[in-house]
N, C-alpha and C. Protein backbone atom coordinates (compact mmCIF):
# COMPACT_ATOMS: atom_id res chain seq x y z
N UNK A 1 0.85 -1.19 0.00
CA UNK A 1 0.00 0.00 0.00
C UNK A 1 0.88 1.24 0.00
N UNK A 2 0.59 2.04 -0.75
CA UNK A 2 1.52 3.08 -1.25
C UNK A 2 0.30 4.60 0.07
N UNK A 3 1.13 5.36 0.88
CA UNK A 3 1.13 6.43 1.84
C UNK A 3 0.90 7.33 0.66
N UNK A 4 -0.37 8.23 0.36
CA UNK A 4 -0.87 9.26 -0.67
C UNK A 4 0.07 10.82 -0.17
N UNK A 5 0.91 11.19 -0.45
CA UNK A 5 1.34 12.43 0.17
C UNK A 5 2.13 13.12 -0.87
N UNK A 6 1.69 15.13 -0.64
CA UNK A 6 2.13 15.84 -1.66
C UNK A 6 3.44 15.58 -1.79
N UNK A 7 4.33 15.64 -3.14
CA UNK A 7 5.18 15.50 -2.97
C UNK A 7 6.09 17.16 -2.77
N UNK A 8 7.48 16.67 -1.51
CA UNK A 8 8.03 17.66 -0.93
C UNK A 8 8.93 18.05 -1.73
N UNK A 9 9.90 16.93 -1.91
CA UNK A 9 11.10 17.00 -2.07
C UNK A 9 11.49 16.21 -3.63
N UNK A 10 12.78 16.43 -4.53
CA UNK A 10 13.00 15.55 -5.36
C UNK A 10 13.85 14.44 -4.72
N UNK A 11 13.23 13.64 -5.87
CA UNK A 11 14.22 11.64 -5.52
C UNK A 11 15.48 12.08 -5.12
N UNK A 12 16.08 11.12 -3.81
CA UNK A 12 17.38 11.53 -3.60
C UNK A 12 18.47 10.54 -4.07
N UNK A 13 19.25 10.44 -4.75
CA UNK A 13 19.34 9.36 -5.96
C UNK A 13 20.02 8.24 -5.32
N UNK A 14 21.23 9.06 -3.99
CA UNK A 14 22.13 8.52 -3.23
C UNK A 14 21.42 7.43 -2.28
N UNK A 15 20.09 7.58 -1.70
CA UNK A 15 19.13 7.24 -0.59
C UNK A 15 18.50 6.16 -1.69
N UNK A 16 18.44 6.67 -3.08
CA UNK A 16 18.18 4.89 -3.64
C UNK A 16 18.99 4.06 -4.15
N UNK A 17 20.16 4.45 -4.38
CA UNK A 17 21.12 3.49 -4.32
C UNK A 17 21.25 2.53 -2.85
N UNK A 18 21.42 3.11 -2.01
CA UNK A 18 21.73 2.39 -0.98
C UNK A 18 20.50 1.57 -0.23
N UNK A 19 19.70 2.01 0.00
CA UNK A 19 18.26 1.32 -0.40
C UNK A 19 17.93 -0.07 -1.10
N UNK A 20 18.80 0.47 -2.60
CA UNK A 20 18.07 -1.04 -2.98
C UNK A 20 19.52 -1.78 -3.35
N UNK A 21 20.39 -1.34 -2.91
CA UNK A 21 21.98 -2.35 -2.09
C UNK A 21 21.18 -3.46 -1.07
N UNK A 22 20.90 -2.53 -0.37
CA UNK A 22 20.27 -2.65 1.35
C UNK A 22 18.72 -3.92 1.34
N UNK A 23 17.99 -3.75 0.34
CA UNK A 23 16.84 -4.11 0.19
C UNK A 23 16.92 -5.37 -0.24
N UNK A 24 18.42 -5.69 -1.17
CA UNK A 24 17.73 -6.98 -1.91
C UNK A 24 18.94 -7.75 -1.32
N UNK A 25 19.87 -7.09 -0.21
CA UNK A 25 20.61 -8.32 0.52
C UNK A 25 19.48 -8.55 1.92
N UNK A 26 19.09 -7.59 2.08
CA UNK A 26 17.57 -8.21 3.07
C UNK A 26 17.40 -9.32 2.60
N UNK A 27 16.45 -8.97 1.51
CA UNK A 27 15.45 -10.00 0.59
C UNK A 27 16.04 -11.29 0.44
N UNK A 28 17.42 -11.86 0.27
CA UNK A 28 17.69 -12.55 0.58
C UNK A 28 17.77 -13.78 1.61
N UNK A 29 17.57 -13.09 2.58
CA UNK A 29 17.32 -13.68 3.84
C UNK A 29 15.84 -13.66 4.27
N UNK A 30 15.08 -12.57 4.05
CA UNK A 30 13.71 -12.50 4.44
C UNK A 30 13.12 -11.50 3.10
N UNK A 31 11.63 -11.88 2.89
CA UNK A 31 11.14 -11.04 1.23
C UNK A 31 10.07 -9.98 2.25
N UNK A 32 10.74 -8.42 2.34
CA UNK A 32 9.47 -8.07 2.87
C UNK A 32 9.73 -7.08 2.56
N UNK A 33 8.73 -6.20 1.72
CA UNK A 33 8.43 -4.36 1.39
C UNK A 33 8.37 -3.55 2.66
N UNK A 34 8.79 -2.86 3.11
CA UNK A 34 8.44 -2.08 4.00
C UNK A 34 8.60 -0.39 3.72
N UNK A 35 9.09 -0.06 3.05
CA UNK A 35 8.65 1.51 2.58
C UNK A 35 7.13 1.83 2.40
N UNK A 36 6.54 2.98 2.37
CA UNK A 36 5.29 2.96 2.19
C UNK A 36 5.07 4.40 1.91
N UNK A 37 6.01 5.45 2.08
CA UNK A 37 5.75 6.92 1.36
C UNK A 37 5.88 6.59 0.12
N UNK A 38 5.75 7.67 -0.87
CA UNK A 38 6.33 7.79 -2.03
C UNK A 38 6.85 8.86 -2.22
N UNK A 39 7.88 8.94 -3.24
CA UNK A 39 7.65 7.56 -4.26
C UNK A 39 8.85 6.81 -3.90
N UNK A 40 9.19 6.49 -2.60
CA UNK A 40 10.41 5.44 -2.45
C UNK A 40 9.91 3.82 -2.41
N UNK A 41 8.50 4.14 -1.67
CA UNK A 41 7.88 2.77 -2.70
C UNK A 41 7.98 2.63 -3.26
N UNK A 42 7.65 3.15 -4.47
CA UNK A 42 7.23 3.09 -5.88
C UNK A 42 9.14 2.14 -6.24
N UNK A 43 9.81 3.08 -5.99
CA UNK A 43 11.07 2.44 -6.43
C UNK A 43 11.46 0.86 -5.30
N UNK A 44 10.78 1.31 -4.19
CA UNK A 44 11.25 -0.43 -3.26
C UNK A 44 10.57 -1.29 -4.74
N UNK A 45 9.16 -1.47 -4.86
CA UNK A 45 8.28 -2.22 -5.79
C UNK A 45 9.48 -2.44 -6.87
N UNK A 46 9.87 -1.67 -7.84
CA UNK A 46 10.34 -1.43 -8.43
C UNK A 46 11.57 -2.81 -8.58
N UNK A 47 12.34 -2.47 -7.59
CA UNK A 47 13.36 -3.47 -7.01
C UNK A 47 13.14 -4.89 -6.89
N UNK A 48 11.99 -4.96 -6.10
CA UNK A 48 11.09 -6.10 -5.92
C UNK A 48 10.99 -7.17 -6.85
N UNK A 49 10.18 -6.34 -8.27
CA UNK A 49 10.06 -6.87 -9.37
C UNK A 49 11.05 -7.17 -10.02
N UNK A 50 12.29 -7.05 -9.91
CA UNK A 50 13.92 -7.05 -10.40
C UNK A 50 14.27 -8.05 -10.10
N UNK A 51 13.61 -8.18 -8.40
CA UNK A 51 14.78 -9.16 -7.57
C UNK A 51 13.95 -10.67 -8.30
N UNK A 52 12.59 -10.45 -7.98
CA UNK A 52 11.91 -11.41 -8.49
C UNK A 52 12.07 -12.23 -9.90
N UNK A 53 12.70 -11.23 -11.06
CA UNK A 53 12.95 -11.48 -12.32
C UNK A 53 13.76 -12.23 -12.19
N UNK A 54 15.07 -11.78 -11.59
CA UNK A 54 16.61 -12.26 -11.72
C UNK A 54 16.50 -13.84 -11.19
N UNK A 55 15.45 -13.93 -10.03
CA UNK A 55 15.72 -15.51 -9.48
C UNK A 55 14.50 -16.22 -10.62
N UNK A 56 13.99 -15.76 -10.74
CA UNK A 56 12.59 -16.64 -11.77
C UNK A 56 13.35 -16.84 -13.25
N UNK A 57 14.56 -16.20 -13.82
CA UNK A 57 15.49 -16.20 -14.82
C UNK A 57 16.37 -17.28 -14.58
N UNK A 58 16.52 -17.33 -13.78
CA UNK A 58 17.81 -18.41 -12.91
C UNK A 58 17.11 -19.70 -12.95
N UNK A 59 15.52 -19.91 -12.81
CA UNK A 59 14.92 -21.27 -12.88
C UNK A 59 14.88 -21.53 -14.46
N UNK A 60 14.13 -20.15 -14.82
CA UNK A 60 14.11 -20.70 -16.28
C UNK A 60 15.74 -21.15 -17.44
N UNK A 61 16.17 -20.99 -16.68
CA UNK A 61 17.62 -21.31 -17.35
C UNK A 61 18.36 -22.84 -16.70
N UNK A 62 17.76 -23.56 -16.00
CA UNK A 62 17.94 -24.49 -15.50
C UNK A 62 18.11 -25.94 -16.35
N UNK A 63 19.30 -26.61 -16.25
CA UNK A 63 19.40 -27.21 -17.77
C UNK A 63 18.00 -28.55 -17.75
N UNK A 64 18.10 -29.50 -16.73
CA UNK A 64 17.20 -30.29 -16.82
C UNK A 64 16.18 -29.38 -16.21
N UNK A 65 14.92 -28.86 -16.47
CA UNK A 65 14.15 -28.13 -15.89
C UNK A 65 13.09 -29.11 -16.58
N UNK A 66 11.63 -29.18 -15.90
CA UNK A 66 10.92 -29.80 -16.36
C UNK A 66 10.13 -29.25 -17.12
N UNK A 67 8.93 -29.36 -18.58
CA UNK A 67 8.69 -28.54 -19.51
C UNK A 67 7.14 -27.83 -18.60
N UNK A 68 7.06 -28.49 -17.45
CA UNK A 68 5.50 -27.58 -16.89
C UNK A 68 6.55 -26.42 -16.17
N UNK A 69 7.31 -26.43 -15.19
CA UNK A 69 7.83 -25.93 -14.74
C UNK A 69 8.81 -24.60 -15.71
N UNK A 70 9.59 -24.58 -16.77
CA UNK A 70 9.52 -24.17 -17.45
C UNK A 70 8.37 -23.16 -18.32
N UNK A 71 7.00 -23.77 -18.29
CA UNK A 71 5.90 -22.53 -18.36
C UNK A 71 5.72 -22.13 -17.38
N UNK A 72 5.74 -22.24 -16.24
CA UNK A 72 5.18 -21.39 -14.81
C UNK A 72 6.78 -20.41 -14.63
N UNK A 73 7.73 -20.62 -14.95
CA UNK A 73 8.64 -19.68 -15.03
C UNK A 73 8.34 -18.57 -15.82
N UNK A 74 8.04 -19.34 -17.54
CA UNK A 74 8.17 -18.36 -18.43
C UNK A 74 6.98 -16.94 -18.10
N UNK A 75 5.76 -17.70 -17.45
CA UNK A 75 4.40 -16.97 -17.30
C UNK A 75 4.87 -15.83 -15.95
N UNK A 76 5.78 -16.14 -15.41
CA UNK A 76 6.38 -15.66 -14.16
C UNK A 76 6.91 -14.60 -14.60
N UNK A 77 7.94 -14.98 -15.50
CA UNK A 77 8.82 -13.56 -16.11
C UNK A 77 7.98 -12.74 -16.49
N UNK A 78 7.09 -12.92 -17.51
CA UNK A 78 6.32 -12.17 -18.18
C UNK A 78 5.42 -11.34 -17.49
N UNK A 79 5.02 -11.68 -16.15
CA UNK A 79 3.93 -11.14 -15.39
C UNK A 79 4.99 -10.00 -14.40
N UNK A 80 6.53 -10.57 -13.88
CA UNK A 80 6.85 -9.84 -13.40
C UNK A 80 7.44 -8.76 -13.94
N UNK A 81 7.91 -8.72 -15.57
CA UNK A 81 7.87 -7.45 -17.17
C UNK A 81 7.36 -6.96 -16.52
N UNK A 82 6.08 -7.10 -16.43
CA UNK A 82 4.78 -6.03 -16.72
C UNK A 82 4.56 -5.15 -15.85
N UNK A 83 4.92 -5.74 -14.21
CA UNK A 83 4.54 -5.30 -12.86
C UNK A 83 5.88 -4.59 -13.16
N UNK A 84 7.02 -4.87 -13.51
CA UNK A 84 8.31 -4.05 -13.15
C UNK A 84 8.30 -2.61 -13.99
N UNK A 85 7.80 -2.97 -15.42
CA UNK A 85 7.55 -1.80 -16.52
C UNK A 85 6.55 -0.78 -15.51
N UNK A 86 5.38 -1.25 -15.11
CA UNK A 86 3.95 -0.64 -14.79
C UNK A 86 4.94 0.31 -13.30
N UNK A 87 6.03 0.06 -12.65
CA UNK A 87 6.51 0.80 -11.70
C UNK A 87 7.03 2.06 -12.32
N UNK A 88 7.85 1.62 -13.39
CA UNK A 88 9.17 2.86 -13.81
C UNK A 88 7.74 3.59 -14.35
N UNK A 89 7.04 3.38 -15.19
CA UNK A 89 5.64 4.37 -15.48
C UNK A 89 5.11 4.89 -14.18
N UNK A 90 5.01 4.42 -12.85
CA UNK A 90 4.48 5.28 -11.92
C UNK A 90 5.60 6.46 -11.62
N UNK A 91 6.47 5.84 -11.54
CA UNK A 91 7.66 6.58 -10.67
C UNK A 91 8.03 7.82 -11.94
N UNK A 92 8.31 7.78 -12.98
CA UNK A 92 7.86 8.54 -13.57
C UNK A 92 6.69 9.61 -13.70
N UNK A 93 5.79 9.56 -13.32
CA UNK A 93 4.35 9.87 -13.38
C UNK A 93 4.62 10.79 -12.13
N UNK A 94 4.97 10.16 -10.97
CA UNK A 94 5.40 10.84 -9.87
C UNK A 94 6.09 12.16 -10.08
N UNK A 95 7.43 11.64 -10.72
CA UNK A 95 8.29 13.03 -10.81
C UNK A 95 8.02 13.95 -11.80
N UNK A 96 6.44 13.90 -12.56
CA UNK A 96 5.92 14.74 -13.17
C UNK A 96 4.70 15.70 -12.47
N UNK A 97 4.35 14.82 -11.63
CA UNK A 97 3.55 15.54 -11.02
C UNK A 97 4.43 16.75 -9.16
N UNK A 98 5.27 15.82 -9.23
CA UNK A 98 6.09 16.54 -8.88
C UNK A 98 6.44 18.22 -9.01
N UNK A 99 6.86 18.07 -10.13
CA UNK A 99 7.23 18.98 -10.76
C UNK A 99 6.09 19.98 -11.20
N UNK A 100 5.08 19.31 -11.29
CA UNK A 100 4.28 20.21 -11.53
C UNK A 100 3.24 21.00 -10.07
N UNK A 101 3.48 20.38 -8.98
CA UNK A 101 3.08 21.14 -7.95
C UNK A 101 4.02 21.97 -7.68
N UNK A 102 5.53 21.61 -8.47
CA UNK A 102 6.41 22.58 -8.15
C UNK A 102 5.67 23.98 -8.91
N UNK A 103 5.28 24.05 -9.84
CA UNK A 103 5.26 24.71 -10.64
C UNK A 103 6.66 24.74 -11.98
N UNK A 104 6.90 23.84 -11.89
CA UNK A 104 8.00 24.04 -12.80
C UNK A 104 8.08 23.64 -14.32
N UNK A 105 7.79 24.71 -15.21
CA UNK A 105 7.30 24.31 -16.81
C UNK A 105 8.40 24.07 -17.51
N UNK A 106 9.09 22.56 -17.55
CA UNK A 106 10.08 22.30 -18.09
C UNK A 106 9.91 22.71 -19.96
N UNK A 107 10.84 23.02 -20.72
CA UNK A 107 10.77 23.85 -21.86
C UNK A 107 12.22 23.07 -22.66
N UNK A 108 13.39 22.46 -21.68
CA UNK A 108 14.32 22.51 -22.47
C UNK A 108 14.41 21.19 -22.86
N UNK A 109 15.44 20.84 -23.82
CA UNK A 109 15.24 19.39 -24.21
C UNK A 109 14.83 18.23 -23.80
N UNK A 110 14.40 17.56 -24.98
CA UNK A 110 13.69 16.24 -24.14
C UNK A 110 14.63 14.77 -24.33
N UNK A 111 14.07 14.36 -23.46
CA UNK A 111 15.74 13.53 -23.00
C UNK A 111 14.55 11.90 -22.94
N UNK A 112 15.32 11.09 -23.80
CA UNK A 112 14.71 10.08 -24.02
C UNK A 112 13.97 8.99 -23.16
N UNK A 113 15.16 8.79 -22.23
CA UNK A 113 15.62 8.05 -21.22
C UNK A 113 14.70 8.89 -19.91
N UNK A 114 13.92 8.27 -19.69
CA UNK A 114 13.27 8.56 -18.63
C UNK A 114 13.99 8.20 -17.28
N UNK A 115 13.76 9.05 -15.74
CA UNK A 115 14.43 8.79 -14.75
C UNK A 115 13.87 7.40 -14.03
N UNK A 116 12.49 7.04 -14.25
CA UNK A 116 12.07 5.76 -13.81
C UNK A 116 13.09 4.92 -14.68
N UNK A 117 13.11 4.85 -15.79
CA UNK A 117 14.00 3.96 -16.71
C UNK A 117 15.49 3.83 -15.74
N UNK A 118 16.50 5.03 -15.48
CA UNK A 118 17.41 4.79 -15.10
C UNK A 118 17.20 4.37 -13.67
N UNK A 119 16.38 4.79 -12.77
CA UNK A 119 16.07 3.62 -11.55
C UNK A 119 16.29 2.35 -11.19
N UNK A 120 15.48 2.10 -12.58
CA UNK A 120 15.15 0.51 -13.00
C UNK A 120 16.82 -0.05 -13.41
N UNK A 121 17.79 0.72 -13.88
CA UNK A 121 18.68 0.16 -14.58
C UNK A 121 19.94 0.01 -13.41
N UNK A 122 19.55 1.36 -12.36
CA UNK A 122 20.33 1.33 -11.27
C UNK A 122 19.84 -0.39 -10.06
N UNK A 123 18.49 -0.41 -10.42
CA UNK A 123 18.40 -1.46 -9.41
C UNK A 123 18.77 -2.59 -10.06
N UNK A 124 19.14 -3.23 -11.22
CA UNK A 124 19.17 -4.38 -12.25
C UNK A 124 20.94 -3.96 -11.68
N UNK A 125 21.65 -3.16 -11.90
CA UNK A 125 22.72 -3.21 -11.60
C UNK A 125 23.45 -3.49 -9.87
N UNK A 126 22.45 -3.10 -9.42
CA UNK A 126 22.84 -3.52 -7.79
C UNK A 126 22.34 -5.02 -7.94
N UNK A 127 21.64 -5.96 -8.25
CA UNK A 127 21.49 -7.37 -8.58
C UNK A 127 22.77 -7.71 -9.07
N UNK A 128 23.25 -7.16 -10.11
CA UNK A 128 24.55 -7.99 -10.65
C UNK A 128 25.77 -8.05 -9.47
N UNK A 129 25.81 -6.52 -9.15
CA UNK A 129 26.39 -6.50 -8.10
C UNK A 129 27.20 -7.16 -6.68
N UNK A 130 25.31 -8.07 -6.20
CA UNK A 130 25.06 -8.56 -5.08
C UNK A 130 25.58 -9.72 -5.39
N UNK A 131 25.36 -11.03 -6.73
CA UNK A 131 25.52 -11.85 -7.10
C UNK A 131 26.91 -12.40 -7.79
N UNK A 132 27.21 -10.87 -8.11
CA UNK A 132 29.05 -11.11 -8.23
C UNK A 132 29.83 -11.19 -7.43
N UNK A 133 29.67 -10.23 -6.32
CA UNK A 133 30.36 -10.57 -4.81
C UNK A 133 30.44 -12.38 -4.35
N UNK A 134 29.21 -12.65 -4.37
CA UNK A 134 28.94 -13.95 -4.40
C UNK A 134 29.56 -14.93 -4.58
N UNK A 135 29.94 -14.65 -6.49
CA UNK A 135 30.90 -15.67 -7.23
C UNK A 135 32.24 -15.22 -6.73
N UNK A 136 32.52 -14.16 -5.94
CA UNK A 136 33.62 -13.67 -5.78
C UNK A 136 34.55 -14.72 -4.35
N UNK A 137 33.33 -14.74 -3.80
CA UNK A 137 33.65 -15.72 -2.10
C UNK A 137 33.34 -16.74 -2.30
N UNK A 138 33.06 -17.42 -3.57
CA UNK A 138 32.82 -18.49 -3.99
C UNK A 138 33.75 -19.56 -3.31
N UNK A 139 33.30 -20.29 -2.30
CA UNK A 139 34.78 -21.06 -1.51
C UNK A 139 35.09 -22.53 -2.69
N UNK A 140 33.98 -22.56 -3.32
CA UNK A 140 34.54 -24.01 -4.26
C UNK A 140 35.31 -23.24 -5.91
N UNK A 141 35.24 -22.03 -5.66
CA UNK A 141 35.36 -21.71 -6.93
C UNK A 141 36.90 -21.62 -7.21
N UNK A 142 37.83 -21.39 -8.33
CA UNK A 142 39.52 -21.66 -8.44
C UNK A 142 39.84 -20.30 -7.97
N UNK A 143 40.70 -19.33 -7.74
CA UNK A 143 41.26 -18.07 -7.67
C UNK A 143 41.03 -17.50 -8.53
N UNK A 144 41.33 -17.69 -9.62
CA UNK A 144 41.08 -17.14 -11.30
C UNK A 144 39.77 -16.62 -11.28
N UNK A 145 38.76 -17.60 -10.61
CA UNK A 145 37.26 -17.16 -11.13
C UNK A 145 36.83 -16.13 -10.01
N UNK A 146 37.35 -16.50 -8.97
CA UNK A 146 37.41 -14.94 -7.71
C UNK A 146 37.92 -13.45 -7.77
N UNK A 147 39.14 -14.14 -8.69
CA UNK A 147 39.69 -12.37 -9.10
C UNK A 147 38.95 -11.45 -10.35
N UNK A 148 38.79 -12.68 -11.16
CA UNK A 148 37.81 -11.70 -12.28
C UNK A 148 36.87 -11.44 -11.67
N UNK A 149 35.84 -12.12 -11.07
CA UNK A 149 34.75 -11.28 -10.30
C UNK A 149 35.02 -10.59 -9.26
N UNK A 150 36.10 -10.42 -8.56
CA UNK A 150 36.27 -9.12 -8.11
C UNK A 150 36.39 -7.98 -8.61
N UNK A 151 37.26 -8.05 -9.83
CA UNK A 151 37.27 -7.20 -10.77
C UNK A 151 36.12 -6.13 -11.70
N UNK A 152 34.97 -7.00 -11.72
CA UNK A 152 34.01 -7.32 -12.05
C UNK A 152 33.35 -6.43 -11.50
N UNK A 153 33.50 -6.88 -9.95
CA UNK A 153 32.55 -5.99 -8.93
C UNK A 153 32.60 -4.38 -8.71
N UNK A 154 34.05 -3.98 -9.30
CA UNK A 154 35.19 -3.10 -8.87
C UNK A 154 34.50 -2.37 -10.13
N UNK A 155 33.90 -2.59 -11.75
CA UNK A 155 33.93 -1.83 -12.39
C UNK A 155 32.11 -1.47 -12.76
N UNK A 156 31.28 -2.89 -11.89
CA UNK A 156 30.00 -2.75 -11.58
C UNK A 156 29.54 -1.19 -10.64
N UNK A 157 30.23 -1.13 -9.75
CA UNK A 157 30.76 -0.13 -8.32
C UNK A 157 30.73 1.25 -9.53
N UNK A 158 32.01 1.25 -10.13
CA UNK A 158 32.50 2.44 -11.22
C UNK A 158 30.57 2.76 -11.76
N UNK A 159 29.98 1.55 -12.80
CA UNK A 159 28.94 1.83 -13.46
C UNK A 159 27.95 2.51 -12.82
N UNK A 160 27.73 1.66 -11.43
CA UNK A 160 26.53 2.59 -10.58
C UNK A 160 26.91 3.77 -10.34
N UNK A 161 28.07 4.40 -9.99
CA UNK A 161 28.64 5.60 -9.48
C UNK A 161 28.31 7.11 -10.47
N UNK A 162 28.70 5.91 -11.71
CA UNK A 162 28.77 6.88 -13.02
C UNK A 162 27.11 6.96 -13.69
N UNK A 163 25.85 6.09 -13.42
CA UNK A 163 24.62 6.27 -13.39
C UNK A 163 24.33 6.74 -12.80
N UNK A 164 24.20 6.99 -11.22
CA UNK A 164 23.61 7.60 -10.18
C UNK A 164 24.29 9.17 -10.52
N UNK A 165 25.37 9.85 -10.84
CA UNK A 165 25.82 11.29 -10.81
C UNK A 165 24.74 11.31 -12.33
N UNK A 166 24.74 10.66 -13.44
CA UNK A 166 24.19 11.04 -14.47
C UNK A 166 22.37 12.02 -14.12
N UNK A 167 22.02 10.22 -12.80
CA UNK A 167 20.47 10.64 -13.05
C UNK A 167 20.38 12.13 -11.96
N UNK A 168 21.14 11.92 -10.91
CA UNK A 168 21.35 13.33 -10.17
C UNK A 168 21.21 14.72 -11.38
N UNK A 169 21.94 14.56 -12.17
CA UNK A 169 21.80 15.77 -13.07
C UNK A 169 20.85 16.09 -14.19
N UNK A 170 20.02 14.79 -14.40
CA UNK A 170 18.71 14.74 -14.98
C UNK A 170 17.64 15.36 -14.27
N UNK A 171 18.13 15.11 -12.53
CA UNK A 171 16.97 15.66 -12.01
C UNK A 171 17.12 17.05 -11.26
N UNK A 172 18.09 17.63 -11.45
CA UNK A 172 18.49 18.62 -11.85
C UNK A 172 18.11 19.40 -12.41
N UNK A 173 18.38 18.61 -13.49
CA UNK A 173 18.00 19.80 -14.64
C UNK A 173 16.36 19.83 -15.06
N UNK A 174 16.30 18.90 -14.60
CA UNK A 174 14.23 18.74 -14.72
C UNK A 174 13.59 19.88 -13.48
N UNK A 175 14.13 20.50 -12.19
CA UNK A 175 13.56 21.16 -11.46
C UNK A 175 13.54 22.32 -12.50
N UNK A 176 14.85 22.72 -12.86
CA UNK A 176 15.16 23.92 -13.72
C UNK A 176 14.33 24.06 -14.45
N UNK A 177 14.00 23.07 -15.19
CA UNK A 177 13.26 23.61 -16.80
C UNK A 177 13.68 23.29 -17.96
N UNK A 178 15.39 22.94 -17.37
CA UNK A 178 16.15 22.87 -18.60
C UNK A 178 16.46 21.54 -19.19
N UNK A 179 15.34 20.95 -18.38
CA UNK A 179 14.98 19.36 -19.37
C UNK A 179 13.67 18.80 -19.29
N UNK A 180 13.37 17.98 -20.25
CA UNK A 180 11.97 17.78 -20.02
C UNK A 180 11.94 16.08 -20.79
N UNK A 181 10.83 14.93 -20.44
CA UNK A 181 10.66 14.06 -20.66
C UNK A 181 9.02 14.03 -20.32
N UNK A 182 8.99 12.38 -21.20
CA UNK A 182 7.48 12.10 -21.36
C UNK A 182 7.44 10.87 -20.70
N UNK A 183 6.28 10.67 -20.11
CA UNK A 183 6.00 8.71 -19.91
C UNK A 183 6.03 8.35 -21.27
N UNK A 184 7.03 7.45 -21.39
CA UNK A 184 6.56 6.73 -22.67
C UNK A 184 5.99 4.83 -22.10
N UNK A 185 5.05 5.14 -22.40
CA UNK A 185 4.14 3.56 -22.38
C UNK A 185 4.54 2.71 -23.07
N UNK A 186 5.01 1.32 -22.48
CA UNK A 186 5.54 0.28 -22.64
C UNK A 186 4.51 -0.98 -23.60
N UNK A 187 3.19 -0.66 -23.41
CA UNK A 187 2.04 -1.53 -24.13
C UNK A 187 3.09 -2.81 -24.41
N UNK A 188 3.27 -3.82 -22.88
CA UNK A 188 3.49 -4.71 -23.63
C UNK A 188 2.62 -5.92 -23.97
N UNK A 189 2.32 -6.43 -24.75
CA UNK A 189 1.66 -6.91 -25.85
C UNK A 189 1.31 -8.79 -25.66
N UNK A 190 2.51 -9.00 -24.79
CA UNK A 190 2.29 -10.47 -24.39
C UNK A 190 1.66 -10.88 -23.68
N UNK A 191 0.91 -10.10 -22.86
CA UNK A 191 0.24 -10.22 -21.41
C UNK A 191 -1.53 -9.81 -22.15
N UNK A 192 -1.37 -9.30 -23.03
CA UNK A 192 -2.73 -8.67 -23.12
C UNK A 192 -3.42 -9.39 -24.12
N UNK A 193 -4.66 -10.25 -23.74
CA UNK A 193 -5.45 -11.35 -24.53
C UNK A 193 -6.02 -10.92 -25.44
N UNK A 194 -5.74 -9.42 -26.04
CA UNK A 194 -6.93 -8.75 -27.24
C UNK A 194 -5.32 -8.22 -28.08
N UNK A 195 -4.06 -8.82 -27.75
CA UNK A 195 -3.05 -8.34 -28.33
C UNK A 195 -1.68 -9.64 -29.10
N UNK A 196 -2.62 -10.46 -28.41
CA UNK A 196 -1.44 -11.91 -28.32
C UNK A 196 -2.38 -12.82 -29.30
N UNK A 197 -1.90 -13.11 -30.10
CA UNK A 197 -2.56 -14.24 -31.23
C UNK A 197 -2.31 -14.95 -30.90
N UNK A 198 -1.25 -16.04 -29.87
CA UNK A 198 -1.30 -17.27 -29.40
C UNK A 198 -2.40 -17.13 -28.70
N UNK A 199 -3.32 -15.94 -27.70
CA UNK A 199 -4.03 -16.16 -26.60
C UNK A 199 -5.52 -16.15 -27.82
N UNK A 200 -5.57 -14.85 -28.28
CA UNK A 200 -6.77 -14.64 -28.86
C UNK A 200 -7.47 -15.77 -30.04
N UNK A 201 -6.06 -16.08 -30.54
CA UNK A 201 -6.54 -16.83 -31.51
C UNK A 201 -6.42 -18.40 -31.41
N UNK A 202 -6.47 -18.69 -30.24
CA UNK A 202 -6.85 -19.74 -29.48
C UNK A 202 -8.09 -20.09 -28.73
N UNK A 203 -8.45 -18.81 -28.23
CA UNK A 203 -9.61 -18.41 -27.94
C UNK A 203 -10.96 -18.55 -29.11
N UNK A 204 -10.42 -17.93 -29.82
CA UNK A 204 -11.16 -17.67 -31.04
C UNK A 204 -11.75 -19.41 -31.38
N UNK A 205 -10.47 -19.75 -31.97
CA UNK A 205 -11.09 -21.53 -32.56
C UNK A 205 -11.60 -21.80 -31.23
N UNK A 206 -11.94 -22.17 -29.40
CA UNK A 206 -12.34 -22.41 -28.53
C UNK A 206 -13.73 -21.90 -28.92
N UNK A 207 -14.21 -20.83 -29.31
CA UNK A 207 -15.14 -20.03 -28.77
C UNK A 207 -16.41 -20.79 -30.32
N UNK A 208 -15.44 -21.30 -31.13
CA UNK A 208 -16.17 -21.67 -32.86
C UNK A 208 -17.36 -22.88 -32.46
C-alpha cells in the first residue's frame, strides 16, 4: 500500500542506491516491502520486481528443468515485465507531477531516457552487483574465477557511481526547466489477450 502524500522533495538518488543495495541483501534472507511513502515505494516495488525477475530467470535457465515448470517460469517472467515496466511508469508519473506542484514548466530538451528507466537500470545493476560478490567468495570456486569477479565488482561499483551522478543531473536539470521528458508507455503486448494471437486466436477456434 503506497502512503498518498504531496510530494516535498525531489528523488534523492544517493538514498536509492543504498536502499536497494540494502533491500535486496535483506530479501535474501527474508522477502518483505516495507517503505510505504512515495515515491520510495514506488522504487522499493520497483526493485522487488527485479529481484523477483533475476531468481525466476535463474529457474528458467535451469538445464534439466521440467517442460510444466519451465511454463510457470516463463508466465512468471512475463507477469513480473509487466509489474516491473507498470513501476518505472508510476515513478515517472510521480516526478511529473512533482514537478508540476512545483510549478516548474520544463521547456528545455527532451531527454529520451526517462528517470524511472534509469532507476530501474540502477536497481538491475545492484542485482549484478550482489551476485558477483557472491561468485567472488565463492569457496569451491579456483582463484582465477574470484579475481575476475572481483574485478568485475570493482567496475559494476565504477557503473553505478557513473549512473547515479548522471540521473542526479537529470533531475536537476528537470527542477530547472532545462529538461523535459514524457512517460513513454511500454504496451506490452504479451500479457494482453486482445493483443497476443497465441491467446486470442486460441480463444477464437475455442469459442467456434
Amino acid at each position: 500500500m503506497h502512503e498518498i502524500s504531496s510530494p516535498r522533495e525531489m528523488i534523492n538518488v544517493q538514498q536509492v542506491v543504498r536502499n536497494q543495495a540494502e533491500q535486496i541483501s535483506k530479501w535474501h534472507v527474508q522477502l518483505i516491502l516495507s517503505e510505504e511513502v512515495l515515491p520510495m515505494s514506488l522504487i522499493q516495488e520497483n526493485n522487488h520486481w527485479n529481484y523477483l525477475l533475476w531468481h525466476q530467470e535463474d529457474v528458467a535457465r535451469t538445464i534439466d528443468i521440467e517442460p510444466s515448470a519451465m511454463v510457470l517460469a516463463k508466465r512468471n517472467i512475463d507477469l513480473f515485465n509487466q509489474n516491473r515496466n507498470d513501476c518505472i511508469e508510476k515513478i515517472d508519473e510521480w516526478i511529473l507531477e512533482f514537478l508540476n506542484v512545483k510549478k516548474v514548466n520544463p521547456k528545455g530538451r527532451l531527454h529520451s531516457e526517462t528517470p524511472g528507466m534509469m532507476i530501474d537500470r540502477l536497481s538491475i545493476m545492484a542485482l549484478k552487483i550482489y551476485h558477483m560478490r557472491e561468485e567472488a567468495a565463492r569457496g569451491d570456486a579456483s582463484p582465477l574465477h574470484r579475481l575476475n569477479c572481483e574485478k568485475k565488482v570493482a567496475l559494476l561499483n565504477e557503473q553505478i557511481k557513473d549512473l547515479a551522478t548522471c540521473l542526479a543531473g537529470v533531475l536537476d536539470d528537470l527542477e530547472r526547466g532545462e529538461l523535459s521528458f514524457k512517460v513513454y508507455r511500454q504496451f506490452k503486448m504479451y500479457n494482453d489477450p486482445d493483443l497476443n494471437p497465441q491467446i486470442y486466436g486460441k480463444h477464437g477456434k475455442e469459442n467456434r
